[in-house]
PDB file of N, CA and C in Angstrom:
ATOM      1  N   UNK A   1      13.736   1.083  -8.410  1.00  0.00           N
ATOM      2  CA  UNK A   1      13.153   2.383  -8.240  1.00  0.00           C
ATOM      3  C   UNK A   1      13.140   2.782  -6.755  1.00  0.00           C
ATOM      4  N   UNK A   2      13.161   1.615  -6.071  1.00  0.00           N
ATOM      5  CA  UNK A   2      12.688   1.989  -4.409  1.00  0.00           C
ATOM      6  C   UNK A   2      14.186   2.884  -3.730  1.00  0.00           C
ATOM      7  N   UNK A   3      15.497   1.928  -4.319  1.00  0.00           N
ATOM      8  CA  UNK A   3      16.583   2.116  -3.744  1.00  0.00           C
ATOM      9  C   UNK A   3      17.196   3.476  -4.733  1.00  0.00           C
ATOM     10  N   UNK A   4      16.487   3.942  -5.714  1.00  0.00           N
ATOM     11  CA  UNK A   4      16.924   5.000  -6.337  1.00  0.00           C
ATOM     12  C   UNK A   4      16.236   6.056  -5.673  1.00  0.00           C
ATOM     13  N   UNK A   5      14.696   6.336  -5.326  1.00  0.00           N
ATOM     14  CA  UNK A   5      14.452   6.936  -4.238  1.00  0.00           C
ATOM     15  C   UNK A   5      15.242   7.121  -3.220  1.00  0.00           C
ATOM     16  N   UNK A   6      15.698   6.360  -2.752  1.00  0.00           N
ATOM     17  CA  UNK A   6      15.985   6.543  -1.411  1.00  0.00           C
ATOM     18  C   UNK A   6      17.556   6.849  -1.379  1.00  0.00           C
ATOM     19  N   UNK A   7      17.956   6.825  -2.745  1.00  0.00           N
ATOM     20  CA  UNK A   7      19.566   7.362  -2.601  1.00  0.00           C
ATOM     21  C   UNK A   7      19.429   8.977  -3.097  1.00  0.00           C
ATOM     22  N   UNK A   8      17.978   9.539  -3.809  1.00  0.00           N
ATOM     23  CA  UNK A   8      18.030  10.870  -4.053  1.00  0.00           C
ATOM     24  C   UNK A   8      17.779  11.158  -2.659  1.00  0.00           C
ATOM     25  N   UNK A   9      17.172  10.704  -2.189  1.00  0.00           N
ATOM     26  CA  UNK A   9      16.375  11.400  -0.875  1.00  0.00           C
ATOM     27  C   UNK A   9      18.048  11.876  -0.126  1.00  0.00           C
ATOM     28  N   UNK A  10      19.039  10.923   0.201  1.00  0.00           N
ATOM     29  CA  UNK A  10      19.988  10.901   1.002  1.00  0.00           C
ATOM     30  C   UNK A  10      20.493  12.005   0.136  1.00  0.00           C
ATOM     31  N   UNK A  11      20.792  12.378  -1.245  1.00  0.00           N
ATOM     32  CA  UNK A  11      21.338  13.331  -1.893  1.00  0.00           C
ATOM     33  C   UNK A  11      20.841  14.430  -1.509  1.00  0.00           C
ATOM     34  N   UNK A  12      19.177  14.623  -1.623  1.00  0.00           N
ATOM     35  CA  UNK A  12      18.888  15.642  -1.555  1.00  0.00           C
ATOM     36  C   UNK A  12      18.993  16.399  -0.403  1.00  0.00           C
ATOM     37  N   UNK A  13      19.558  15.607   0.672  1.00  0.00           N
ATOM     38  CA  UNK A  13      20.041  16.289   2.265  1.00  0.00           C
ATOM     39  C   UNK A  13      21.337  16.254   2.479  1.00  0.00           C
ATOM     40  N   UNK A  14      21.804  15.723   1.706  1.00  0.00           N
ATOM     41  CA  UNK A  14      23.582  16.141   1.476  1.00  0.00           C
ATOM     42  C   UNK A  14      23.570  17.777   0.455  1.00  0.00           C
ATOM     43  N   UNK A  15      22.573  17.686  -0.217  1.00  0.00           N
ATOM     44  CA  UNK A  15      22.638  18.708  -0.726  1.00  0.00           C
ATOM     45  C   UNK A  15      22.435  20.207  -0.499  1.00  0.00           C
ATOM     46  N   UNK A  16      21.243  20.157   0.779  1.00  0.00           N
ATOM     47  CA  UNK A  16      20.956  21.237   1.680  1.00  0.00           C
ATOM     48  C   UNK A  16      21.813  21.054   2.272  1.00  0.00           C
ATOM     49  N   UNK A  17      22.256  19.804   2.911  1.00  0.00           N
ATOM     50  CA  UNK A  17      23.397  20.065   4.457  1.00  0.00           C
ATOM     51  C   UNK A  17      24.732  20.680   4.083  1.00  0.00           C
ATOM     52  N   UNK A  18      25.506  20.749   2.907  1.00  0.00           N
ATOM     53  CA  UNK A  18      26.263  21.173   2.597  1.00  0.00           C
ATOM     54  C   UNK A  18      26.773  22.053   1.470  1.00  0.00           C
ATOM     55  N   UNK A  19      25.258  22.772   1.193  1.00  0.00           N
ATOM     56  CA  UNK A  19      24.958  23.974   0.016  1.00  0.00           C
ATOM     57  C   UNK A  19      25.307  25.379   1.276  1.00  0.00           C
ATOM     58  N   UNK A  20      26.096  26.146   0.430  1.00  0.00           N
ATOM     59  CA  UNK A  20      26.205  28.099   0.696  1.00  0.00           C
ATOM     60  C   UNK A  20      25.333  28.411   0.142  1.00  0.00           C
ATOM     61  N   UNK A  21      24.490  28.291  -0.702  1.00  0.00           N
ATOM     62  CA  UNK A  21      22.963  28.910  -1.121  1.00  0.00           C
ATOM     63  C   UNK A  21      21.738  28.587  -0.767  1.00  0.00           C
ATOM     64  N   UNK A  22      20.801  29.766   0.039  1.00  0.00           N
ATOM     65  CA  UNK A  22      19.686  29.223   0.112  1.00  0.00           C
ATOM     66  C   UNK A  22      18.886  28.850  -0.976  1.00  0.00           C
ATOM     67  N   UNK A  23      18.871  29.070  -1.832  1.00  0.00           N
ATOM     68  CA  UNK A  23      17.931  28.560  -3.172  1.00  0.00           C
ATOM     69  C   UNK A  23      18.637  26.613  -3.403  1.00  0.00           C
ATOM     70  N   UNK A  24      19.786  26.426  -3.026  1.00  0.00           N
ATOM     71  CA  UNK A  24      20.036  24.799  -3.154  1.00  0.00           C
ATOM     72  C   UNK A  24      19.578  24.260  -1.991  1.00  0.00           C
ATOM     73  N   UNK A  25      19.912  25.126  -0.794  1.00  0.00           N
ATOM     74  CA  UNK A  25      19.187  24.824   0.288  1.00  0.00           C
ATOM     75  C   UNK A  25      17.813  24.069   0.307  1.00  0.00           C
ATOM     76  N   UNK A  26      16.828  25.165  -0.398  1.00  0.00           N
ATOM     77  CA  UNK A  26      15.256  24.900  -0.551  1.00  0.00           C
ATOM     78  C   UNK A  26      15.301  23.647  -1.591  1.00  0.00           C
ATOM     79  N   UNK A  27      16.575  23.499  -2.712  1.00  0.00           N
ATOM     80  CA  UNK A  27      16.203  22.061  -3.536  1.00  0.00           C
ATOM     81  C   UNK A  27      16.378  21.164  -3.439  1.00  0.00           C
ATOM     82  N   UNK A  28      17.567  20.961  -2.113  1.00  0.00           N
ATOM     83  CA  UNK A  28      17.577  19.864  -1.511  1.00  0.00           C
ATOM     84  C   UNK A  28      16.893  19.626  -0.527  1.00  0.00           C
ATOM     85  N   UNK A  29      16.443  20.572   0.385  1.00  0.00           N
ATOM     86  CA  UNK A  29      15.138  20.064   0.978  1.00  0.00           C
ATOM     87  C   UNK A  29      14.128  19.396   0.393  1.00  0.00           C
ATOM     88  N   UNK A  30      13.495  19.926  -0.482  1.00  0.00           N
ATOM     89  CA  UNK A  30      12.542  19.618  -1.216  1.00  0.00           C
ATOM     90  C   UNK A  30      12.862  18.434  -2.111  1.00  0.00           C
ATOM     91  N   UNK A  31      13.721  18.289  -2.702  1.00  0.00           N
ATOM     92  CA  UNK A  31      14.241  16.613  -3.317  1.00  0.00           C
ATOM     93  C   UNK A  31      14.203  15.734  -1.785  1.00  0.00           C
ATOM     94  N   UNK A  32      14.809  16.540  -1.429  1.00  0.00           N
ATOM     95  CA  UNK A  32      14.998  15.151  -0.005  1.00  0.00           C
ATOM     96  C   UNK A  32      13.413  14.763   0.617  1.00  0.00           C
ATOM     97  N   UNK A  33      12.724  15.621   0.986  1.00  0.00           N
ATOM     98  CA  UNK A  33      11.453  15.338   1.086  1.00  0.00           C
ATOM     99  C   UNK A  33      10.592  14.539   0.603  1.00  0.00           C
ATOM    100  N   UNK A  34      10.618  14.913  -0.831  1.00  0.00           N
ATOM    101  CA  UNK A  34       9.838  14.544  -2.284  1.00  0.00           C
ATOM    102  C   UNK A  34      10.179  12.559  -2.058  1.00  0.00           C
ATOM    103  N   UNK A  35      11.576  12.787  -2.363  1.00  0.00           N
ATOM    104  CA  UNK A  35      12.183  11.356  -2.670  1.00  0.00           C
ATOM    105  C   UNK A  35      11.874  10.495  -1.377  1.00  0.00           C
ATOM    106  N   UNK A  36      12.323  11.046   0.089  1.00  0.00           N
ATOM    107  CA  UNK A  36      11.822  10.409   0.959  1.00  0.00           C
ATOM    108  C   UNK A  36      10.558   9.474   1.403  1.00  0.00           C
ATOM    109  N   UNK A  37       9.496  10.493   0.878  1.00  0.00           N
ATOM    110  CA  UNK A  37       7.980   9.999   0.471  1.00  0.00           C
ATOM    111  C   UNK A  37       7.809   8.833  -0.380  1.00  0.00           C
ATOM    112  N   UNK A  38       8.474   9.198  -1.507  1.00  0.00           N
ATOM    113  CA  UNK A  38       8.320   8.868  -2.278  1.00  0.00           C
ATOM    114  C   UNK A  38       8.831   6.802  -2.194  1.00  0.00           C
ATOM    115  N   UNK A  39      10.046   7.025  -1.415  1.00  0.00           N
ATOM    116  CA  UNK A  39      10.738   5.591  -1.020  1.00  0.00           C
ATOM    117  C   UNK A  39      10.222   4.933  -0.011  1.00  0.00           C
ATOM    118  N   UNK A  40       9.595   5.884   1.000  1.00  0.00           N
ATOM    119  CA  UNK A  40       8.679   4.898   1.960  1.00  0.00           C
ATOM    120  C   UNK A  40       7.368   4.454   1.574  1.00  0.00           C
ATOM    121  N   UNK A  41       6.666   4.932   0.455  1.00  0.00           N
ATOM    122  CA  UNK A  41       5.661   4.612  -0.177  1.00  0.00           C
ATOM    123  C   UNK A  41       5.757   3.348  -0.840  1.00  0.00           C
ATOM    124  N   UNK A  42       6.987   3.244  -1.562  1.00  0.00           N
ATOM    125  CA  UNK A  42       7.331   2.221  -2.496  1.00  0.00           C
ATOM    126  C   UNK A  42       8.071   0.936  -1.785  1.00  0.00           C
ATOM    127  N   UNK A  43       8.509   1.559  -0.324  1.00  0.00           N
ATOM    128  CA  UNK A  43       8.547   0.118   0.715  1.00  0.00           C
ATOM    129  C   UNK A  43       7.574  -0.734   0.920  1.00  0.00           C
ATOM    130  N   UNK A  44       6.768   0.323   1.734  1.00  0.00           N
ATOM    131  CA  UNK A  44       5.479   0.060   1.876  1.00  0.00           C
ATOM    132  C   UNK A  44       4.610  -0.739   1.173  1.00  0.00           C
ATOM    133  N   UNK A  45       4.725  -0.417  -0.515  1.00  0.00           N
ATOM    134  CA  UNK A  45       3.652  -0.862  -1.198  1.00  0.00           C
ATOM    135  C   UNK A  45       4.839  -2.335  -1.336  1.00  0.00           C
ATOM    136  N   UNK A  46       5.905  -2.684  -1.363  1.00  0.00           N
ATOM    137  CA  UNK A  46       6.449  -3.763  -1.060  1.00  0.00           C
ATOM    138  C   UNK A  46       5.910  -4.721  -0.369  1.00  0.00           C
ATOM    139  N   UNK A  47       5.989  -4.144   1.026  1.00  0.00           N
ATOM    140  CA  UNK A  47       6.185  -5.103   1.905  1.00  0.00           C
ATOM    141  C   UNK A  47       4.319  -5.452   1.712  1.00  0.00           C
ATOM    142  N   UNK A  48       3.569  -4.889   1.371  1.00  0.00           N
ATOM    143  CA  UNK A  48       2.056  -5.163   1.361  1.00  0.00           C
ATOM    144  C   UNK A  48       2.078  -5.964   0.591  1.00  0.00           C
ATOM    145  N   UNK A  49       2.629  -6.056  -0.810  1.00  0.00           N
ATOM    146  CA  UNK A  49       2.162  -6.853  -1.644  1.00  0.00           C
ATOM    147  C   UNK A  49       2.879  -8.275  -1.433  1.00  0.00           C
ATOM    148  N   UNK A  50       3.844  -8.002  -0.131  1.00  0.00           N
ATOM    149  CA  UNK A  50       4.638  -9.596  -0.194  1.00  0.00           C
ATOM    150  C   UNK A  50       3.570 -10.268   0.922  1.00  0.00           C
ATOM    151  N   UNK A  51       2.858 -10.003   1.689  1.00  0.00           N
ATOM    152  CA  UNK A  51       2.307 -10.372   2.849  1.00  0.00           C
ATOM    153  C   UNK A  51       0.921 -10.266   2.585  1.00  0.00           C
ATOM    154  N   UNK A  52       0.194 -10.124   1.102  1.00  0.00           N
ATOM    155  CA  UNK A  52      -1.289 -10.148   0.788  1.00  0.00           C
ATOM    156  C   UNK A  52      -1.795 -11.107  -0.106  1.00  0.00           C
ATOM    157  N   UNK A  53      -3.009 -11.528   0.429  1.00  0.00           N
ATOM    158  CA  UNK A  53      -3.472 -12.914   0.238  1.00  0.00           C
ATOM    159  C   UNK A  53      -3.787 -12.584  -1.547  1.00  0.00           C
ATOM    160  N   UNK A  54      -3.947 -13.608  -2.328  1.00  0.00           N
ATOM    161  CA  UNK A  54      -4.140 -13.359  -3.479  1.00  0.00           C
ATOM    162  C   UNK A  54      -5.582 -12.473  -4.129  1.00  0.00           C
ATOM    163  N   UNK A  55      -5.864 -12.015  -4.903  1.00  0.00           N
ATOM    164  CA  UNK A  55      -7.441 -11.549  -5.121  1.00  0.00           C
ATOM    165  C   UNK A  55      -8.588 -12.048  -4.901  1.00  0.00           C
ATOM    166  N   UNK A  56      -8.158 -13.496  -6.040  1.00  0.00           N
ATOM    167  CA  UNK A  56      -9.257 -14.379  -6.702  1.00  0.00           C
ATOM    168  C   UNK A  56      -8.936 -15.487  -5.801  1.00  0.00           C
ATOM    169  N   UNK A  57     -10.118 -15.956  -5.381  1.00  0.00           N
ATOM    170  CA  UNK A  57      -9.888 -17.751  -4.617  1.00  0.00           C
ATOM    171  C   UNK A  57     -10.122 -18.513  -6.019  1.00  0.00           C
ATOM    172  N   UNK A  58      -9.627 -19.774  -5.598  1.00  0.00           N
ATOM    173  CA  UNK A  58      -9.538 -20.964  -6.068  1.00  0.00           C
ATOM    174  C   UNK A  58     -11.021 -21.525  -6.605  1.00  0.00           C
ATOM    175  N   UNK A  59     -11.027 -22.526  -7.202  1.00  0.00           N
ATOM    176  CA  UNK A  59     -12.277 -23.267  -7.378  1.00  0.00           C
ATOM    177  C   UNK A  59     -12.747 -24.516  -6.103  1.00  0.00           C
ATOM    178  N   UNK A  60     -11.004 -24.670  -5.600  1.00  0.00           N
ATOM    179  CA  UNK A  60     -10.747 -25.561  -4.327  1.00  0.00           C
ATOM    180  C   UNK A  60     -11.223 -24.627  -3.290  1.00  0.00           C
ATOM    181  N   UNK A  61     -10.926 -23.278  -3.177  1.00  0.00           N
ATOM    182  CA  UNK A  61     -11.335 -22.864  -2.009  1.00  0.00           C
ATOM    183  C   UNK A  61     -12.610 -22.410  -1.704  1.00  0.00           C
ATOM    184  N   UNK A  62     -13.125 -22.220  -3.230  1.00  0.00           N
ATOM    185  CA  UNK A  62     -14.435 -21.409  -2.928  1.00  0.00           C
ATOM    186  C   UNK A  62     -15.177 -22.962  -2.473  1.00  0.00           C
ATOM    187  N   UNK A  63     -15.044 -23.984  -2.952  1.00  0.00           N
ATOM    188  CA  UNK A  63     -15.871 -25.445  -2.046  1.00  0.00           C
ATOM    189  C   UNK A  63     -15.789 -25.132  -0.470  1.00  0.00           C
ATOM    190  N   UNK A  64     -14.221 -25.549  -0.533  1.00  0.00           N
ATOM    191  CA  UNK A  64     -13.969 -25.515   0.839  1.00  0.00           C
ATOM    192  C   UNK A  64     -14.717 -24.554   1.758  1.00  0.00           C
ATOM    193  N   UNK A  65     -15.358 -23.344   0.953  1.00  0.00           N
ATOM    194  CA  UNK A  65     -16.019 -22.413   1.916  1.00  0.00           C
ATOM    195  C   UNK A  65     -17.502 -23.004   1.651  1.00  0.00           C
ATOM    196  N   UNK A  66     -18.170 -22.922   0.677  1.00  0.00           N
ATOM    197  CA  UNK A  66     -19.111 -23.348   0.817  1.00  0.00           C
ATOM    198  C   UNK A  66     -19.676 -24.581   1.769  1.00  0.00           C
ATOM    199  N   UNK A  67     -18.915 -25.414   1.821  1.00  0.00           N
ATOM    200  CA  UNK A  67     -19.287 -26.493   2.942  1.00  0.00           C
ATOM    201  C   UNK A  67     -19.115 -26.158   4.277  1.00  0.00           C
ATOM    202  N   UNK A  68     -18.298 -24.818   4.507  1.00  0.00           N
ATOM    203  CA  UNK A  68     -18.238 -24.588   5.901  1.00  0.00           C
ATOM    204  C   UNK A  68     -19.587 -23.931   6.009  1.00  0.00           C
ATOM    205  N   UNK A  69     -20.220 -23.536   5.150  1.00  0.00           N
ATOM    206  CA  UNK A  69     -21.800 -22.704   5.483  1.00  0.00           C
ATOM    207  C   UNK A  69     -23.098 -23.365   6.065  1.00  0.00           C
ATOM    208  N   UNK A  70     -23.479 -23.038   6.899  1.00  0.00           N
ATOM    209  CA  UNK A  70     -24.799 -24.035   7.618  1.00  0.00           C
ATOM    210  C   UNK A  70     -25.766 -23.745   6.420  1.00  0.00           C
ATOM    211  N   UNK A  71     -26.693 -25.117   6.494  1.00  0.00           N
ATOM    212  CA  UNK A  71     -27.641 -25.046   5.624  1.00  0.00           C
ATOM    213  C   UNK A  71     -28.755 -23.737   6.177  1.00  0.00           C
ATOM    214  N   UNK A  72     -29.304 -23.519   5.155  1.00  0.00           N
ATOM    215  CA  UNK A  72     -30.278 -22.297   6.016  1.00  0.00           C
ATOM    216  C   UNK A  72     -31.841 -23.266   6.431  1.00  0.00           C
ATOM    217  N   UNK A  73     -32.331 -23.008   7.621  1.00  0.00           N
ATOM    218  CA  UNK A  73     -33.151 -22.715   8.047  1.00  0.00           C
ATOM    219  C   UNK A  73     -34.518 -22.430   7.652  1.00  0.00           C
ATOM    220  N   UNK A  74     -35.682 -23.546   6.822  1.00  0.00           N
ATOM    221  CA  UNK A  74     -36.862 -23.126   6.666  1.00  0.00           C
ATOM    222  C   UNK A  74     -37.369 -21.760   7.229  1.00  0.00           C
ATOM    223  N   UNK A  75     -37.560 -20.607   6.670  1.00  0.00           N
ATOM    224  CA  UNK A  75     -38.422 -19.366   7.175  1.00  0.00           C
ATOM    225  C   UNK A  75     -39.461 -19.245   6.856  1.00  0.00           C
ATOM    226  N   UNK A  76     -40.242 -18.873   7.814  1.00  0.00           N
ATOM    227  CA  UNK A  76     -41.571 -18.184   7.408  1.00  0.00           C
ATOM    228  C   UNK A  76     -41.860 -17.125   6.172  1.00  0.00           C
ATOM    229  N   UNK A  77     -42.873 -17.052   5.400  1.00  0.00           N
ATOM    230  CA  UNK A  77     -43.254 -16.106   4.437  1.00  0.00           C
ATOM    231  C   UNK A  77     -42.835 -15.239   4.464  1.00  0.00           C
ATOM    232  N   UNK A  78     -43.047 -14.323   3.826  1.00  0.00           N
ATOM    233  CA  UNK A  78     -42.588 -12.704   4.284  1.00  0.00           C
ATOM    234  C   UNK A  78     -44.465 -12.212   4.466  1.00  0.00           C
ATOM    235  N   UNK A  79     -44.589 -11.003   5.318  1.00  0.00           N
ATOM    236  CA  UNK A  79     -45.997 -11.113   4.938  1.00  0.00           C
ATOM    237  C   UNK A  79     -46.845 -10.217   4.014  1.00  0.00           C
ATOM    238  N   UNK A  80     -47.866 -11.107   3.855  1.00  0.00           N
ATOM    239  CA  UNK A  80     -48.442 -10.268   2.688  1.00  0.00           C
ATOM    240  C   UNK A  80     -49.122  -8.339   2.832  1.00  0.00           C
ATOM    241  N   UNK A  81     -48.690  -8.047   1.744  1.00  0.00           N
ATOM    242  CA  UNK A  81     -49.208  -6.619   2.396  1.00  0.00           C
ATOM    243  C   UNK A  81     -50.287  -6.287   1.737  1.00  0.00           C
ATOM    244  N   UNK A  82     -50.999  -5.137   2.525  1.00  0.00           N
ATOM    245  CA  UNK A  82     -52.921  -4.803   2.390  1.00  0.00           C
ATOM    246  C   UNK A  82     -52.737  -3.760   1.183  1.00  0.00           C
TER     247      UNK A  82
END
């Protein structure tokens, strides 16, 4: 889908760049635009999802965090109110 975007997009400015009508003019602008968006979005959401940590941790990792946590600290009461 990404590389089909991005071959309308190239169409749709072959299509203004070398249309005698302004009305193909405006539809290849507008495809070329549309699709352009449309392919850097779908890079984008690529390259994010190759370089993002998973959702859910582990049962291994959620330990591993818990032991990095300092024990807490005896506190005082909270105080009582009148």
């Amino acid at each position: 889908m990404r590389w089909g975007l991005a071959a309308a997009a190239v169409l749709g400015v072959l299509v203004a760049a070398f249309s005698r009508s302004p009305g193909w003019v405006a539809f290849g602008v507008f495809v070329g635009l549309v699709c352009a968006i449309g392919a850097a979005l779908a890079f984008i959401d690529l390259q994010i999802r190759a370089t993002s940590r998973p959702e859910h941790m582990t049962q291994g990792e959620l330990d591993a965090l818990k032991a990095t946590l300092k024990t807490p600290i005896d506190r005082l009461p909270p105080p009582e109110s009148r």
